[in-house]
Protein backbone atom coordinates (compact mmCIF):
# COMPACT_ATOMS: atom_id res chain seq x y z
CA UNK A 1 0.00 0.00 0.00
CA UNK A 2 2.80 2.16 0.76
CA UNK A 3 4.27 1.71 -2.28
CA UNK A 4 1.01 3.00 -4.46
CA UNK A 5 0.98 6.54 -2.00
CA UNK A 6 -2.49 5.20 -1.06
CA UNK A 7 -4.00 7.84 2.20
CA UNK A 8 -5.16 5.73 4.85
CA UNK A 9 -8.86 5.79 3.95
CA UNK A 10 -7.96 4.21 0.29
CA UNK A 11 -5.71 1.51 2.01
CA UNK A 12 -8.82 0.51 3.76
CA UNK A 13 -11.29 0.55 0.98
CA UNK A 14 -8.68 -1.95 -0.86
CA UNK A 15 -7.96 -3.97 2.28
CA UNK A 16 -11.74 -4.08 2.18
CA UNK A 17 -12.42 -5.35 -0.85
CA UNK A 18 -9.71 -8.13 -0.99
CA UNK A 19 -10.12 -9.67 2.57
CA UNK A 20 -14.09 -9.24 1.61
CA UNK A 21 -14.56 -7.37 5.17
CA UNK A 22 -16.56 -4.49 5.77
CA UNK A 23 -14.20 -2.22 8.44
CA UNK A 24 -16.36 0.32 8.85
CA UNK A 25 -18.41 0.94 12.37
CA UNK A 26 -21.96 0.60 13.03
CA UNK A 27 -22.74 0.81 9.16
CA UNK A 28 -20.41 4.22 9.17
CA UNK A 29 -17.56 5.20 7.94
CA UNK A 30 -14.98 5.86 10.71
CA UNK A 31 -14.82 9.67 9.41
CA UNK A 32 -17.74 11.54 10.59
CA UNK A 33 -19.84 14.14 9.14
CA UNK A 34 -19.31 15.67 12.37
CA UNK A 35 -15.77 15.54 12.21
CA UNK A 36 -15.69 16.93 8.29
CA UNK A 37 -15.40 20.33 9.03
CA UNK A 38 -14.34 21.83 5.52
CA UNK A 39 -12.78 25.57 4.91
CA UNK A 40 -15.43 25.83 2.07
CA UNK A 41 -18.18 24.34 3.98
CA UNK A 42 -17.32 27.14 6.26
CA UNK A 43 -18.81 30.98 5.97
CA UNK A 44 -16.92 33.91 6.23
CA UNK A 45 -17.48 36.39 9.15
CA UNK A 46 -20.47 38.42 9.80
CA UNK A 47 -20.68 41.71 10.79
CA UNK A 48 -22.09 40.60 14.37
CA UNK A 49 -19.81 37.77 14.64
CA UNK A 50 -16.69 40.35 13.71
CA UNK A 51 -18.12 42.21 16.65
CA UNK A 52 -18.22 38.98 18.78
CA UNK A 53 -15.19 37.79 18.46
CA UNK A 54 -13.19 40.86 18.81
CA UNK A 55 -14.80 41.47 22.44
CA UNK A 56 -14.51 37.97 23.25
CA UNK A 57 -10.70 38.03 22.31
CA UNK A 58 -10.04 41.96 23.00
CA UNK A 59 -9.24 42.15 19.54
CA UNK A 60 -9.88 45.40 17.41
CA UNK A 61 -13.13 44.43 15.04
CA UNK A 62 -11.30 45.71 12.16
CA UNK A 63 -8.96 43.01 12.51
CA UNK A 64 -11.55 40.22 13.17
CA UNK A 65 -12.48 41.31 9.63
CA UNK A 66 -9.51 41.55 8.02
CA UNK A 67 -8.47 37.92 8.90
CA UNK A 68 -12.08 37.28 7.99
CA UNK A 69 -11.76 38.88 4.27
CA UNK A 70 -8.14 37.69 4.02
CA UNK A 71 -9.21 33.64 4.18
CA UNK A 72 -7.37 33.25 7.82
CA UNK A 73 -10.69 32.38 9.98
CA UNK A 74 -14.18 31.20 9.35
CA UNK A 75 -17.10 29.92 11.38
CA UNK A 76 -18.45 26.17 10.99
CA UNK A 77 -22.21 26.31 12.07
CA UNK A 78 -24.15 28.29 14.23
CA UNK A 79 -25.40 29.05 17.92
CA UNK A 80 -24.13 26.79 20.10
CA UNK A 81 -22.56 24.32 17.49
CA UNK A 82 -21.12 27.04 16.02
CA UNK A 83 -16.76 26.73 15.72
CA UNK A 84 -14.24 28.96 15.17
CA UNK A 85 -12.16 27.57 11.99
CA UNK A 86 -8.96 28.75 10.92
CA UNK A 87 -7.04 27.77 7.71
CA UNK A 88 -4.20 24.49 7.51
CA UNK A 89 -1.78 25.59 4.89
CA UNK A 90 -0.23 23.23 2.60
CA UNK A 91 2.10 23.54 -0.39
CA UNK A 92 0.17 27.20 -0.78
CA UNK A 93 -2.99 25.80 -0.82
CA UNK A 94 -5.70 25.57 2.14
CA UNK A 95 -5.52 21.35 2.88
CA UNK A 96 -7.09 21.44 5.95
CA UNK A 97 -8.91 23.42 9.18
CA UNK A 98 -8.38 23.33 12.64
CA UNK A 99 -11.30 24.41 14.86
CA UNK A 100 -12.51 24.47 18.19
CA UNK A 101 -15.99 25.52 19.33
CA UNK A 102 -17.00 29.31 20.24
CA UNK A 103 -18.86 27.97 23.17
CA UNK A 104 -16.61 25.90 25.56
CA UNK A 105 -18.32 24.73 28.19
CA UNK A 106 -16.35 21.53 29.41
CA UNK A 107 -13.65 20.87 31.89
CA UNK A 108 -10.28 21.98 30.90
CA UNK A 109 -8.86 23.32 28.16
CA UNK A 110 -10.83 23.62 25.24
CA UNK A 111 -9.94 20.89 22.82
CA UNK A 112 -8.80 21.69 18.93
CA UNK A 113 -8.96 19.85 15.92
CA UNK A 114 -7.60 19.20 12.62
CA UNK A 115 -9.52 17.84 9.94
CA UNK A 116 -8.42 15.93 7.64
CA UNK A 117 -6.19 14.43 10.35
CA UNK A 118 -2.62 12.24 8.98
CA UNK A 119 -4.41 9.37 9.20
CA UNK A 120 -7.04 10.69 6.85
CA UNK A 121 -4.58 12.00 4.28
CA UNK A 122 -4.00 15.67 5.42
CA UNK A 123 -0.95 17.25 5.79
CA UNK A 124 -1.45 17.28 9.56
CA UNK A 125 -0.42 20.42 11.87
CA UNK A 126 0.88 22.94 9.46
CA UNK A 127 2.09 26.77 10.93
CA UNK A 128 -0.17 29.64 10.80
CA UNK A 129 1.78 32.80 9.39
CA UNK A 130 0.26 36.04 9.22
CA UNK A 131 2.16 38.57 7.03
CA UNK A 132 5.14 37.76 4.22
CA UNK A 133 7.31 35.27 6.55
CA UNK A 134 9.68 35.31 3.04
CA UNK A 135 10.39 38.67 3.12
CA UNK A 136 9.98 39.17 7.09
CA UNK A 137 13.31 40.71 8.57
CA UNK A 138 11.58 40.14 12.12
CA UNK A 139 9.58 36.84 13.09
CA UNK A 140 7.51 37.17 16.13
CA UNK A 141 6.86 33.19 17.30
CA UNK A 142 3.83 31.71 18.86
CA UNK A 143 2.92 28.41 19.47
CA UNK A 144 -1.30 29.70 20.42
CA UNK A 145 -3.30 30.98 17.22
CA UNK A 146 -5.28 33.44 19.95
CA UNK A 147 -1.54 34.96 21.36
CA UNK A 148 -0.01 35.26 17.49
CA UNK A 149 -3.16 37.15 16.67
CA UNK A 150 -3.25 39.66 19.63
CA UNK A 151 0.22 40.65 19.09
CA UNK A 152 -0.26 40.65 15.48
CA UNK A 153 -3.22 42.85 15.92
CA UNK A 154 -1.41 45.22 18.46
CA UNK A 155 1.70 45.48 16.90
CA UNK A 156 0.20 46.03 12.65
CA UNK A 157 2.05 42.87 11.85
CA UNK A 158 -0.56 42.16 9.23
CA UNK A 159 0.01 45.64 7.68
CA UNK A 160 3.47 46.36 8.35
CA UNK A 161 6.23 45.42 6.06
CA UNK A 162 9.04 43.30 6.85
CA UNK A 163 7.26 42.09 9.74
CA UNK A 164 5.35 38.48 9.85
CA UNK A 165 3.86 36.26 12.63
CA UNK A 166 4.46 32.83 13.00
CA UNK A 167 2.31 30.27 14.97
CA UNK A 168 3.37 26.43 15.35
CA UNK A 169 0.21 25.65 16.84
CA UNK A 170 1.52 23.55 19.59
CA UNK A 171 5.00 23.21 21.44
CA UNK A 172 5.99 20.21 19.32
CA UNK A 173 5.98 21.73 15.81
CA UNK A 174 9.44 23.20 15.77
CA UNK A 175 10.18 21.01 12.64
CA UNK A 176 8.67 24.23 10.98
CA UNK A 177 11.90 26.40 11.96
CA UNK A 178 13.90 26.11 9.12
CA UNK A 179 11.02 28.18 7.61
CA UNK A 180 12.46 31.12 8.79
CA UNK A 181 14.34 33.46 7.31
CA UNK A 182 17.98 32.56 8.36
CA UNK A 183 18.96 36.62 8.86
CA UNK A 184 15.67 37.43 10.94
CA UNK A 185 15.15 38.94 13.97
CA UNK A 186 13.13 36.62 15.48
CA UNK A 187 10.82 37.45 18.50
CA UNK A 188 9.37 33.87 20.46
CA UNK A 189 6.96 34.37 22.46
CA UNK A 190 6.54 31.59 25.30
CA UNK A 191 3.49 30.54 26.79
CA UNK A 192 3.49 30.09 30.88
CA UNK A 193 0.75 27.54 30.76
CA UNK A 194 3.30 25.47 29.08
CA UNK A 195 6.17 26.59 30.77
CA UNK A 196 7.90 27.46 26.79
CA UNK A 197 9.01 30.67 28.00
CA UNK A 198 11.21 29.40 30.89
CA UNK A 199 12.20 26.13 29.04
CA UNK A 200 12.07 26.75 25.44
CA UNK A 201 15.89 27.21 24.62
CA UNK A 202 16.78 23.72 25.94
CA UNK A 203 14.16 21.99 24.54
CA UNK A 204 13.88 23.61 21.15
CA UNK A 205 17.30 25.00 20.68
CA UNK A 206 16.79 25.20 16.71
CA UNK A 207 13.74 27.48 17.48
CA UNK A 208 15.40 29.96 19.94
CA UNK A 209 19.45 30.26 18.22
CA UNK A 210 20.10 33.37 15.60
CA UNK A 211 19.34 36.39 17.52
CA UNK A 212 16.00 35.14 19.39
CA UNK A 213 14.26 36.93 21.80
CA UNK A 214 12.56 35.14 24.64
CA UNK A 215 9.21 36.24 25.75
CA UNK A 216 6.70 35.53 28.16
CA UNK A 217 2.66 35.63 27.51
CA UNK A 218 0.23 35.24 30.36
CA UNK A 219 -2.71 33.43 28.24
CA UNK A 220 -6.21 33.36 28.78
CA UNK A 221 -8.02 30.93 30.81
CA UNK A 222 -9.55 28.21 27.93
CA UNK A 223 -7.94 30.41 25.61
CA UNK A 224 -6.01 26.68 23.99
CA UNK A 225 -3.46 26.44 20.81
């Protein structure tokens, strides 16, 4: 299977039809509708919801709706299924979302997701960049969506030249560093929920070296990747 570049859901189907057994679950396939959450299947911001989100996330509305009318966020549903969806990049192209829902409600942190997941045939957790990172003489680093987009909002990063923001979605994507450009200045800013800003040079040293500058963000309770 390996061998033909087959995604995991085609390996299946063939396994499926050779052996003569029927893998899915209960009659369903083991992707959900429910888990299908699509960029197009997704709606662009409206004017209320710009307003929503920037209050819930002390953002400026204007920039709600410029990541709105610039592709970088979406919302999946409505009322209290509704999700917040934000574009997975891949090769240039949108491959993928990763969402979480508006209203949280359980214990913990709320939980995100990527759809199509590896095992599904996506490219699985891709960086979130907002501005040229190409061009970008000075990086400011993120591993939450919500802290990239506060700064970036703050700061003009969207709108200023020469400067880009780059989120890894997670502590564990630091594979993505070789993305930057090697003369940068590059500004990483830690999270204390995850301790990153205290221990993020010796565990990610190829994140941190060429003329990094630690930070520290206090996040927001729930506020997640």
């Amino acid at each position: 299977m390996r061998n033909r570049a087959l995604r995991f859901p085609e390996a299946v189907d063939e396994i499926s039809r050779f052996l003569g057994v029927d893998f899915k679950v209960n009659g369903n396939a083991h992707r959900s509708a429910e888990n299908e959450i699509t960029w197009d299947g997704s709606h662009k911001l409206t004017d209320l919801e710009s307003e929503k989100i920037a209050i819930w996330r002390g953002y400026s509305k204007e920039f709600v709706q410029w990541l709105s009318d610039n592709e970088l966020l979406r919302i999946h549903g409505s009322d209290s299924n509704a999700k917040i969806v934000f574009p997975v990049h891949f090769n240039g192209k949108i491959a993928g979302t990763h969402r979480r829902p508006v209203d949280w409600q359980g214990e913990g942190r709320c939980p995100w997701k990527i759809w199509p997941s590896k095992r599904d045939g996506g490219p699985g957790v891709q960086p979130l960049i907002i501005g040229n990172l190409s061009k970008a003489e000075t990086v400011h680093i993120f591993e939450s969506s919500w802290d990239m987009l506060a700064v970036s909002d703050k700061l003009s990063l969207h709108s200023t030249p020469g400067f880009a923001g780059f989120c890894t979605r997670g502590t564990g994507n630091v594979k993505f560093s070789h993305l930057f450009p090697r003369e940068s200045l590059r500004f990483a800013f830690g999270n204390k929920t995850t301790g990153q800003a205290k221990n993020g040079p010796r565990r990610f040293p190829s994140l941190y070296r060429n003329r990094a500058v630690i930070l520290s963000l206090r996040s927001q309770k729930n506020s997640g990747m």
